[in-house]
N, C-alpha and C. Protein backbone atom coordinates (compact mmCIF):
# COMPACT_ATOMS: atom_id res chain seq x y z
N UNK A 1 97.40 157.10 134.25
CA UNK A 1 97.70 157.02 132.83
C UNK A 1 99.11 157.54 132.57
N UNK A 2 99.48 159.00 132.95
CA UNK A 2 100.55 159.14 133.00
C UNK A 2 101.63 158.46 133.40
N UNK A 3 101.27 157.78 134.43
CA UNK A 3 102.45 156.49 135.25
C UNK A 3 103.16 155.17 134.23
N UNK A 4 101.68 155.19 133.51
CA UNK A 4 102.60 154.15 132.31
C UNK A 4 103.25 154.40 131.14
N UNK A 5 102.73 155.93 131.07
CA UNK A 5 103.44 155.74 129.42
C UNK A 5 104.74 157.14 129.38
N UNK A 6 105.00 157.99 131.04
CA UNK A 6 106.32 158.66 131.22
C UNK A 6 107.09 157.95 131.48
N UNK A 7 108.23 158.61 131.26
CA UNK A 7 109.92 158.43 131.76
C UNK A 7 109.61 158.10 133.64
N UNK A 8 110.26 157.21 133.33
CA UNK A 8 110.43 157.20 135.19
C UNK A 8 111.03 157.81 136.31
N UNK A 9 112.08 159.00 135.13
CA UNK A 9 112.45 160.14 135.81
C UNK A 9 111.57 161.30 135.74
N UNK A 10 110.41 161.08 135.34
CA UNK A 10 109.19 162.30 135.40
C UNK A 10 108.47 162.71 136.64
N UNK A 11 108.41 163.76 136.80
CA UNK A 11 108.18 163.71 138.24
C UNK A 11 106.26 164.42 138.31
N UNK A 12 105.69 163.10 138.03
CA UNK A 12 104.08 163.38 137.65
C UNK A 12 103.26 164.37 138.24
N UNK A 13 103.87 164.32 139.71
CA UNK A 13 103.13 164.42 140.35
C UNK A 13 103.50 166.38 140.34
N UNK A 14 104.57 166.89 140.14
CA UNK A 14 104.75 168.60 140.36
C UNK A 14 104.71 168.76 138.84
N UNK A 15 104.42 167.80 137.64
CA UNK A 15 103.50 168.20 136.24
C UNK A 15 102.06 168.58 136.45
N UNK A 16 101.57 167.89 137.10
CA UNK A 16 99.99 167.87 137.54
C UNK A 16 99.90 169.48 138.51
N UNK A 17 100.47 169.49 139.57
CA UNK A 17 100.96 170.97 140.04
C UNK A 17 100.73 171.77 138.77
N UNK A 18 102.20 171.69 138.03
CA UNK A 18 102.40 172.84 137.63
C UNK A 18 100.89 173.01 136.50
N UNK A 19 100.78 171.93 135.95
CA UNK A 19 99.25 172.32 134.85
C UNK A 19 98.16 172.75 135.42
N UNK A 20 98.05 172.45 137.11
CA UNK A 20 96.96 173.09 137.97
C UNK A 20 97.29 174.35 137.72
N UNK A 21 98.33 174.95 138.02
CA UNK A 21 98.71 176.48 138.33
C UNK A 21 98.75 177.38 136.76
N UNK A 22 99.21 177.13 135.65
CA UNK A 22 99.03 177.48 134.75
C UNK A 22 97.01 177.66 133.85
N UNK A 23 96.39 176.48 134.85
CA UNK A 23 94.94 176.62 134.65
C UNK A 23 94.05 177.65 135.43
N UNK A 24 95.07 178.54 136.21
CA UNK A 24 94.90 179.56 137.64
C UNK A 24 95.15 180.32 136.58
N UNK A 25 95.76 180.38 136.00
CA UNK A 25 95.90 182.30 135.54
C UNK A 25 95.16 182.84 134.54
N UNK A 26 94.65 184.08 135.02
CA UNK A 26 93.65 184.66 134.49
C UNK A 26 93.23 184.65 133.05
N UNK A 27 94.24 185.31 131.91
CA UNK A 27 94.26 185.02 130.73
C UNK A 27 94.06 183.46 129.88
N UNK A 28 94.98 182.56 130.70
CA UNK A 28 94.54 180.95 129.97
C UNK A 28 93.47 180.74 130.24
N UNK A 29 92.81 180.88 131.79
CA UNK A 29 91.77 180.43 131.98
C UNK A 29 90.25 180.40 131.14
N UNK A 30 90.81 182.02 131.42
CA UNK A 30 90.00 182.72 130.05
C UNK A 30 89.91 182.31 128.60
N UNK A 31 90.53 181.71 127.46
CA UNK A 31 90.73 181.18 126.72
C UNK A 31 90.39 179.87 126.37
N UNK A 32 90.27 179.35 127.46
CA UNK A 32 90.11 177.92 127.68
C UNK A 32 88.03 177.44 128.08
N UNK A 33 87.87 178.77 127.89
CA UNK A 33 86.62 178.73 129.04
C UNK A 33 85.73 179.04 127.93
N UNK A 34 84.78 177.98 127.55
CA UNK A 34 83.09 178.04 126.82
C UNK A 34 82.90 179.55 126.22
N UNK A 35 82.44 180.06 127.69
CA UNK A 35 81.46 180.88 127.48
C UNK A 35 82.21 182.61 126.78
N UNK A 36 84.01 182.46 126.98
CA UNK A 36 84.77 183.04 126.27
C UNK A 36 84.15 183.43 124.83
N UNK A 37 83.98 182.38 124.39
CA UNK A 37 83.25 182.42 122.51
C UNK A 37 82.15 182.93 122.61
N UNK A 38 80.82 182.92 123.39
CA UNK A 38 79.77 182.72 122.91
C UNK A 38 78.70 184.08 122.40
N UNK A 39 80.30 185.38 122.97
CA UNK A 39 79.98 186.44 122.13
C UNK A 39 81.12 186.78 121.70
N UNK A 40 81.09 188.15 121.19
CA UNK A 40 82.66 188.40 120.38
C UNK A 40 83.51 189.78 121.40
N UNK A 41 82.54 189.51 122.36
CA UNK A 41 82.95 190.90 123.64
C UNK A 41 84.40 191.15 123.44
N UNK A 42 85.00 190.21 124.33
CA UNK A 42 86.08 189.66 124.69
C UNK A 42 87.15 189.55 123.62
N UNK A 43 86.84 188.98 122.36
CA UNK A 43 87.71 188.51 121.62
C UNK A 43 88.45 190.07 120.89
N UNK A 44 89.43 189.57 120.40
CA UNK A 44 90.10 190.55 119.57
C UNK A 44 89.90 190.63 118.17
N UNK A 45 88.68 190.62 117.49
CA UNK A 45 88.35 191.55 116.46
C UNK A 45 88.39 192.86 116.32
N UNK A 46 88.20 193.14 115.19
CA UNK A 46 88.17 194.90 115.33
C UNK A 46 86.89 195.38 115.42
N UNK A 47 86.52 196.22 115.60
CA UNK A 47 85.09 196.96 116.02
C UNK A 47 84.28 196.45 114.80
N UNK A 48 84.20 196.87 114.03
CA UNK A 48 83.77 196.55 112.44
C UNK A 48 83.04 195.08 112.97
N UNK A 49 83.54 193.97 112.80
CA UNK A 49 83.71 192.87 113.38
C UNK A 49 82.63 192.92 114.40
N UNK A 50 82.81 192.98 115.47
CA UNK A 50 82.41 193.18 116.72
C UNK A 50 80.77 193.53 117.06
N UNK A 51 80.79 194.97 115.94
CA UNK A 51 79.42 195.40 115.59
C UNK A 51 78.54 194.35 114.12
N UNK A 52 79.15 194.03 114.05
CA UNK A 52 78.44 193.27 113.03
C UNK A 52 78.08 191.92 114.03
N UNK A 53 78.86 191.45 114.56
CA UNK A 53 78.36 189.87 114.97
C UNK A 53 77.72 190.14 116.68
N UNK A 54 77.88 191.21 117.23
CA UNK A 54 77.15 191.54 118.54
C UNK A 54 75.86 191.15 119.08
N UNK A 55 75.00 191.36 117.94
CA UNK A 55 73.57 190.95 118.17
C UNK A 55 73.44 189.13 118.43
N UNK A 56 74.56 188.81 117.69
CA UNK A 56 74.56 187.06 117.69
C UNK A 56 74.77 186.53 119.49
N UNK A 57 74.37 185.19 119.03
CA UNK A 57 74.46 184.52 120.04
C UNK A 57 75.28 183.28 119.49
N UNK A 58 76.66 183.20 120.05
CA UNK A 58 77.23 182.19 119.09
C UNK A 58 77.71 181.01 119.69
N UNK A 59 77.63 179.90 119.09
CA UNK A 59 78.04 178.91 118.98
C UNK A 59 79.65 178.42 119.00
N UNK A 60 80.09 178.49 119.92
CA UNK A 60 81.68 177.87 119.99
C UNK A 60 81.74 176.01 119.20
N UNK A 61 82.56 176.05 118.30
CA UNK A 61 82.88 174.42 118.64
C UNK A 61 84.45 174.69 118.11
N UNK A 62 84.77 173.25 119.18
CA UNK A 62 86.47 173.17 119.55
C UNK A 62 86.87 172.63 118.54
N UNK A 63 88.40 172.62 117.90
CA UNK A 63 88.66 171.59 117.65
C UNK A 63 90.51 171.79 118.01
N UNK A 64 91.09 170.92 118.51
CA UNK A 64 91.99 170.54 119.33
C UNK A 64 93.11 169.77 118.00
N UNK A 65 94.11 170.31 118.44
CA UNK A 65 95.38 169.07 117.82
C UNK A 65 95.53 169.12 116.02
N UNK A 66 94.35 170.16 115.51
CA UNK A 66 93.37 170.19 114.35
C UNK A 66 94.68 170.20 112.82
N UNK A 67 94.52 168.84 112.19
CA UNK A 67 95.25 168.60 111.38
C UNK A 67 94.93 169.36 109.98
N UNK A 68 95.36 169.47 109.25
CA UNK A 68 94.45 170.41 107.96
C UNK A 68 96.04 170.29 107.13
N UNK A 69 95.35 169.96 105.64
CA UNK A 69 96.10 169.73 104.58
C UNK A 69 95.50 170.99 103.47
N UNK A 70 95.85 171.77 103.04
CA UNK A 70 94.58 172.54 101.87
C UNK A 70 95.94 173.15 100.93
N UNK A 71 95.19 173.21 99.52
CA UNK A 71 95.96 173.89 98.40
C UNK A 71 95.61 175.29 98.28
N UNK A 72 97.22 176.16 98.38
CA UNK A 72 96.97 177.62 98.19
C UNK A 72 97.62 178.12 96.93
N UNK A 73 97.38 178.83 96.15
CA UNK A 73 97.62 178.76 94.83
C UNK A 73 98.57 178.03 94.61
N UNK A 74 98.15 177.29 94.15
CA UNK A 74 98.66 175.90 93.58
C UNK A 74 99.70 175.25 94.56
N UNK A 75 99.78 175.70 95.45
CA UNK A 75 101.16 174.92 96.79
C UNK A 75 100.01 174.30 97.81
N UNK A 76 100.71 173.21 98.01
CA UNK A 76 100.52 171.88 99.84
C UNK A 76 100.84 173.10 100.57
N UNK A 77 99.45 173.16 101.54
CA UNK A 77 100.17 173.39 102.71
C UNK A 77 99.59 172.76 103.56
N UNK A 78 100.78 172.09 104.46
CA UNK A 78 99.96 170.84 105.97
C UNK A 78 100.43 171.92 107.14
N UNK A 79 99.73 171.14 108.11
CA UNK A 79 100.09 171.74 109.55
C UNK A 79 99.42 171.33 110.23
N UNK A 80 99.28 171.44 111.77
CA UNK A 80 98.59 171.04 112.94
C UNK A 80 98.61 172.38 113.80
N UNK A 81 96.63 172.49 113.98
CA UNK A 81 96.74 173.63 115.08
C UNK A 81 96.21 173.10 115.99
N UNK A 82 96.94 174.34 117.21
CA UNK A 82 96.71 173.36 118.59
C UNK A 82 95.37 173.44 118.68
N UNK A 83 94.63 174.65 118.79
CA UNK A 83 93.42 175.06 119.11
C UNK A 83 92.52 175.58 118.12
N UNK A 84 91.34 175.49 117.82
CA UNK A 84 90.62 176.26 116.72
C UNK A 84 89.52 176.73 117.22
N UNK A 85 89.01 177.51 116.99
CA UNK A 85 87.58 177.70 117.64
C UNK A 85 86.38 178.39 116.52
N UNK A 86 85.65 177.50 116.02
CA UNK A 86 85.01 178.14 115.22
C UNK A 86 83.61 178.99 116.01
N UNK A 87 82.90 179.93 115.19
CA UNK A 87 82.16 180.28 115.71
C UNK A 87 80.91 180.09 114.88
N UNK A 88 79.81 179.84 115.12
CA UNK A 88 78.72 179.75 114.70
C UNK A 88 77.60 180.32 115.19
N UNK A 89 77.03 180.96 114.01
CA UNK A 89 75.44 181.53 114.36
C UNK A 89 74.51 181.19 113.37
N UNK A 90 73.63 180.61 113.96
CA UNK A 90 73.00 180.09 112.67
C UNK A 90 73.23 178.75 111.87
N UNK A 91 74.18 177.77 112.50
CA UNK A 91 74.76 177.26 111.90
C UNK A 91 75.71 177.35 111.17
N UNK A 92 75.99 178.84 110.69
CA UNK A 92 77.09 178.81 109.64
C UNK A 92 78.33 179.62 110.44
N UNK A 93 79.11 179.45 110.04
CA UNK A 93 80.88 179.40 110.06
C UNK A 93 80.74 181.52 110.08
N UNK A 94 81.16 182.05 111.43
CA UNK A 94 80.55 183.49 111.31
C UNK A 94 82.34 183.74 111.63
N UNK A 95 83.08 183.09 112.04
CA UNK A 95 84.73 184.16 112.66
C UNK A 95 85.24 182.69 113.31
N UNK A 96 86.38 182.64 113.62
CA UNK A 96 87.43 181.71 114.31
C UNK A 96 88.31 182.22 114.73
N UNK A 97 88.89 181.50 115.76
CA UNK A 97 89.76 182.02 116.86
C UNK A 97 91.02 180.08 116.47
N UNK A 98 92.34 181.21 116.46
CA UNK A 98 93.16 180.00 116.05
C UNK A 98 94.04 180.30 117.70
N UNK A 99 94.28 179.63 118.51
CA UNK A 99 95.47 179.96 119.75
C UNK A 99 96.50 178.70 119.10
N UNK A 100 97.83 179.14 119.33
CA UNK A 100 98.64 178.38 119.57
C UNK A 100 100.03 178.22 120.41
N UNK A 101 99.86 177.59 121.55
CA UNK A 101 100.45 177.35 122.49
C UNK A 101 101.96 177.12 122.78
N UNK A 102 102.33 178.13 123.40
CA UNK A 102 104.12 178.23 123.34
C UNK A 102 104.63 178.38 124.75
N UNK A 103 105.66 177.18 124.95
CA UNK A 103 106.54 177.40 126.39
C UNK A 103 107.59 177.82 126.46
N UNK A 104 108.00 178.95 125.72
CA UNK A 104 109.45 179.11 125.77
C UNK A 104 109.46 180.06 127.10
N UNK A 105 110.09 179.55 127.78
CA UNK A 105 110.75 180.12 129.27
C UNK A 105 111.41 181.09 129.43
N UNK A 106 112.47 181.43 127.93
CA UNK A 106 112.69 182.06 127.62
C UNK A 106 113.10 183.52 127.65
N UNK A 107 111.18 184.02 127.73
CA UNK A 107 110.67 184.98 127.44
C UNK A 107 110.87 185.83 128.39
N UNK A 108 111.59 187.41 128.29
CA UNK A 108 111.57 188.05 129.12
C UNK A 108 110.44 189.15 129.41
N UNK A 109 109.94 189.59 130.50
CA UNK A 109 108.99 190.53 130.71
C UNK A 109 109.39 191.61 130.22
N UNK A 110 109.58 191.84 129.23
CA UNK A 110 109.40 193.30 128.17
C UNK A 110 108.96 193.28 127.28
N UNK A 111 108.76 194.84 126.75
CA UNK A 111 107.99 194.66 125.47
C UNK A 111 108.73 194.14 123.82
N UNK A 112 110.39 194.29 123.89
CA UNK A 112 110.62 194.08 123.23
C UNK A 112 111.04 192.47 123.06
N UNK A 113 111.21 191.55 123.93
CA UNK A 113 111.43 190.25 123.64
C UNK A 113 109.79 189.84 123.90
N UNK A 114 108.58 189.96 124.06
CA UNK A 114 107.09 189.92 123.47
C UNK A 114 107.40 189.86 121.98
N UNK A 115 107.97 191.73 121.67
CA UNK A 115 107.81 191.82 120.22
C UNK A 115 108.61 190.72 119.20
N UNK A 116 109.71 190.24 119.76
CA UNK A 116 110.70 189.46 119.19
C UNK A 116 109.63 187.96 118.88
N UNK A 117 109.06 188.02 119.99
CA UNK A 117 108.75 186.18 120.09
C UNK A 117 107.32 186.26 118.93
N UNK A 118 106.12 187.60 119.18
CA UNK A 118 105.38 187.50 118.16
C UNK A 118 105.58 187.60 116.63
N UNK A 119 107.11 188.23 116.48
CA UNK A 119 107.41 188.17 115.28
C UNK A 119 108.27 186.82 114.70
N UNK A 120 108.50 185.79 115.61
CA UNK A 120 109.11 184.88 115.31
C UNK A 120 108.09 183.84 114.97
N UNK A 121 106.80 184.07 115.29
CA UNK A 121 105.60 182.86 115.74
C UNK A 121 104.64 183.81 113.90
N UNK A 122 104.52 184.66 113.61
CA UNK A 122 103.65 185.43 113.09
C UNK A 122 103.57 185.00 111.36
N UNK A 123 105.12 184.66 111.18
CA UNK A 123 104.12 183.66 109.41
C UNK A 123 103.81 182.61 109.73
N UNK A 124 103.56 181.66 110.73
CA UNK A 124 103.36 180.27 111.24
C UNK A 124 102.17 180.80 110.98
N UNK A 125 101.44 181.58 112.16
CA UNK A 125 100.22 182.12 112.57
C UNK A 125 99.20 182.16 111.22
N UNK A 126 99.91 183.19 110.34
CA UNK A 126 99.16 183.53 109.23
C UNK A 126 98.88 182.68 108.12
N UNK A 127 99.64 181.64 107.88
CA UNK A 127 100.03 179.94 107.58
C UNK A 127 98.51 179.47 107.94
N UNK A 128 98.18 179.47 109.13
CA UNK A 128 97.02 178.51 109.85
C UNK A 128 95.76 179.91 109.32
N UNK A 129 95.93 180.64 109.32
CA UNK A 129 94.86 181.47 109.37
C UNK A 129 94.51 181.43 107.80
N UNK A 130 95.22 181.20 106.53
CA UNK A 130 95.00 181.27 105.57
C UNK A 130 94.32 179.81 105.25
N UNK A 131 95.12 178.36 106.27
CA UNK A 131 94.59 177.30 106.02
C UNK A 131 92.74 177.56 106.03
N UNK A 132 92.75 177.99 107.40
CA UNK A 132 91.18 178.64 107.97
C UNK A 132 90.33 178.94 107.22
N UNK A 133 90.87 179.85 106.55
CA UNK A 133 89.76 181.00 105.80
C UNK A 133 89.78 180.34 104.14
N UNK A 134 90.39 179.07 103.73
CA UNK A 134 90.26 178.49 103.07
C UNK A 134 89.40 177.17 102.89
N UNK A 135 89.16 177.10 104.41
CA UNK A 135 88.97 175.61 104.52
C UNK A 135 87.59 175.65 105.19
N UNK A 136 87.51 177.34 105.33
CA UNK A 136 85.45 177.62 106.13
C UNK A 136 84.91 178.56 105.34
N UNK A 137 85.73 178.98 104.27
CA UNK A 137 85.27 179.97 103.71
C UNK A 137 84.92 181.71 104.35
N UNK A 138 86.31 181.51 105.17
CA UNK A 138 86.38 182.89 105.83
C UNK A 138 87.28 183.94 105.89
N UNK A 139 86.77 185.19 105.63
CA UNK A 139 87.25 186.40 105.36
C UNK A 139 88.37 186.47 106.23
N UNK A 140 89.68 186.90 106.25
CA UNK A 140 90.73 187.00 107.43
C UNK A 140 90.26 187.50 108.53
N UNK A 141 89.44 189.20 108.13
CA UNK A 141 89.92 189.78 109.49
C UNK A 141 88.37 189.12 109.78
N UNK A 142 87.94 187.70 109.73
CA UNK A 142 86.94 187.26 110.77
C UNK A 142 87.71 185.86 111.53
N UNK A 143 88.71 186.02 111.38
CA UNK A 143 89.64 185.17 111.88
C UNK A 143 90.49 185.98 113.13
N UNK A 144 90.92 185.57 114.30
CA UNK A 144 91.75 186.09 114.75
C UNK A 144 92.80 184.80 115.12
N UNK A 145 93.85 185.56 115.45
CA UNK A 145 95.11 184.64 115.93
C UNK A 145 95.86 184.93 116.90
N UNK A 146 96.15 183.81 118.12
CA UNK A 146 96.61 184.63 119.36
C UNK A 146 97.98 183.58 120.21
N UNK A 147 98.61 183.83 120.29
CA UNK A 147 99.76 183.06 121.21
C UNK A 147 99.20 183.04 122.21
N UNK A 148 99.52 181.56 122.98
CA UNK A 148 98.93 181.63 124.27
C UNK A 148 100.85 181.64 125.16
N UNK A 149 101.25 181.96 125.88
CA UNK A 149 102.38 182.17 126.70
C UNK A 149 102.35 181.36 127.89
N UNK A 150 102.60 180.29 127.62
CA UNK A 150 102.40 179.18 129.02
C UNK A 150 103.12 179.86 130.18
N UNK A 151 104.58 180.17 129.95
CA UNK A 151 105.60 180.99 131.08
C UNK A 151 105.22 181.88 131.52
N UNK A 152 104.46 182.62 130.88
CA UNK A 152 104.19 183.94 131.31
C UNK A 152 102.71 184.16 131.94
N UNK A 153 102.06 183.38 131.34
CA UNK A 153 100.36 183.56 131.76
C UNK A 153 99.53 184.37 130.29
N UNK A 154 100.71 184.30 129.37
CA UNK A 154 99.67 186.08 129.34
C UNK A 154 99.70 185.25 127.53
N UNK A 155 98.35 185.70 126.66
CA UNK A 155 97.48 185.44 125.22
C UNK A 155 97.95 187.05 124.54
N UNK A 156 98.66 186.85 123.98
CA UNK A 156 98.82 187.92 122.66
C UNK A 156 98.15 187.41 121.40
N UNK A 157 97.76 188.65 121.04
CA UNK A 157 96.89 188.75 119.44
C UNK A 157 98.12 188.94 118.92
N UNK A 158 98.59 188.14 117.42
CA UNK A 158 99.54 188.08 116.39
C UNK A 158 98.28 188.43 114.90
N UNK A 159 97.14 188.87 114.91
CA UNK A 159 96.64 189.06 114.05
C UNK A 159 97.19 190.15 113.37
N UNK A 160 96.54 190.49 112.02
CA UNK A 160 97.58 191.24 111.26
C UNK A 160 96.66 192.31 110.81
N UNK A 161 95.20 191.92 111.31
CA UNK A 161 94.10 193.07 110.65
C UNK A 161 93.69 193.98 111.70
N UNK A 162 93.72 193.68 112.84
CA UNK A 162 93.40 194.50 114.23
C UNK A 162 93.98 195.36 115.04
């Protein structure tokens, strides 16, 4: 599939590599993986949070590429998130997990160009998280929000309640 619709200077075959190797590291993997959701162990809520939805047994569903148009006092706001993850118990809409996926190469291993890049990504973040909690009828801090760091391997929380 790729063969027909890249550049013919693409070199498919060390893309496929490199997306193998980025599916190796611990943190994406993690993120990427079902059973990640299906309690709130793992996730980055705050305790509060955590103890309240613990006893659950929850329901992950994906949604990918996730387009969303919604009115916030009285303003459009559009956008596309990469990742959404709602959670469900019971059927109903209990917390969501928003990731959104960044390759900047960039990025140096310290704490202060981390801090630089989550503060550059962090009204985007809160943008999608307000779409969220508008559009499921959910409280923020049952929302979390997390950069995923393709270069680096590594999922930072940009949430603002935790």
């Amino acid at each position: 599939i790729a063969a027909s619709i890249a550049p013919a200077s693409l070199d498919i075959d060390a893309c496929v590599k490199q997306f193998r190797t980025l599916l190796q590291r611990p943190e994406i993997a993690k993120v990427l993986s079902r059973s990640n959701y299906e309690t709130v162990d793992e996730l980055p809520f705050s305790p509060v949070i955590k103890a309240e939805l613990s006893g659950d047994r929850l329901e992950p569903e994906l949604f990918q590429e996730l387009r969303f148009s919604v009115i916030d006092s009285g303003q459009s706001m559009q956008g596309t998130i990469d990742r959404l993850i709602l959670l469900r118990s019971g059927g109903q809409v209990v917390a969501a997990e928003i990731l959104d996926f960044k390759t900047d190469a960039m990025l140096k291993d310290d704490d202060g160009s981390l801090h630089d890049l989550i503060a550059a990504y962090r009204d985007q973040m809160r943008a999608y998280a307000r779409a969220v909690s508008l559009m499921y009828r959910l409280p923020p801090d049952r929302i979390s929000t997390r950069l995923v760091l393709l270069s680096t391997g590594k999922v930072v929380d940009v949430s603002d309640s935790h």
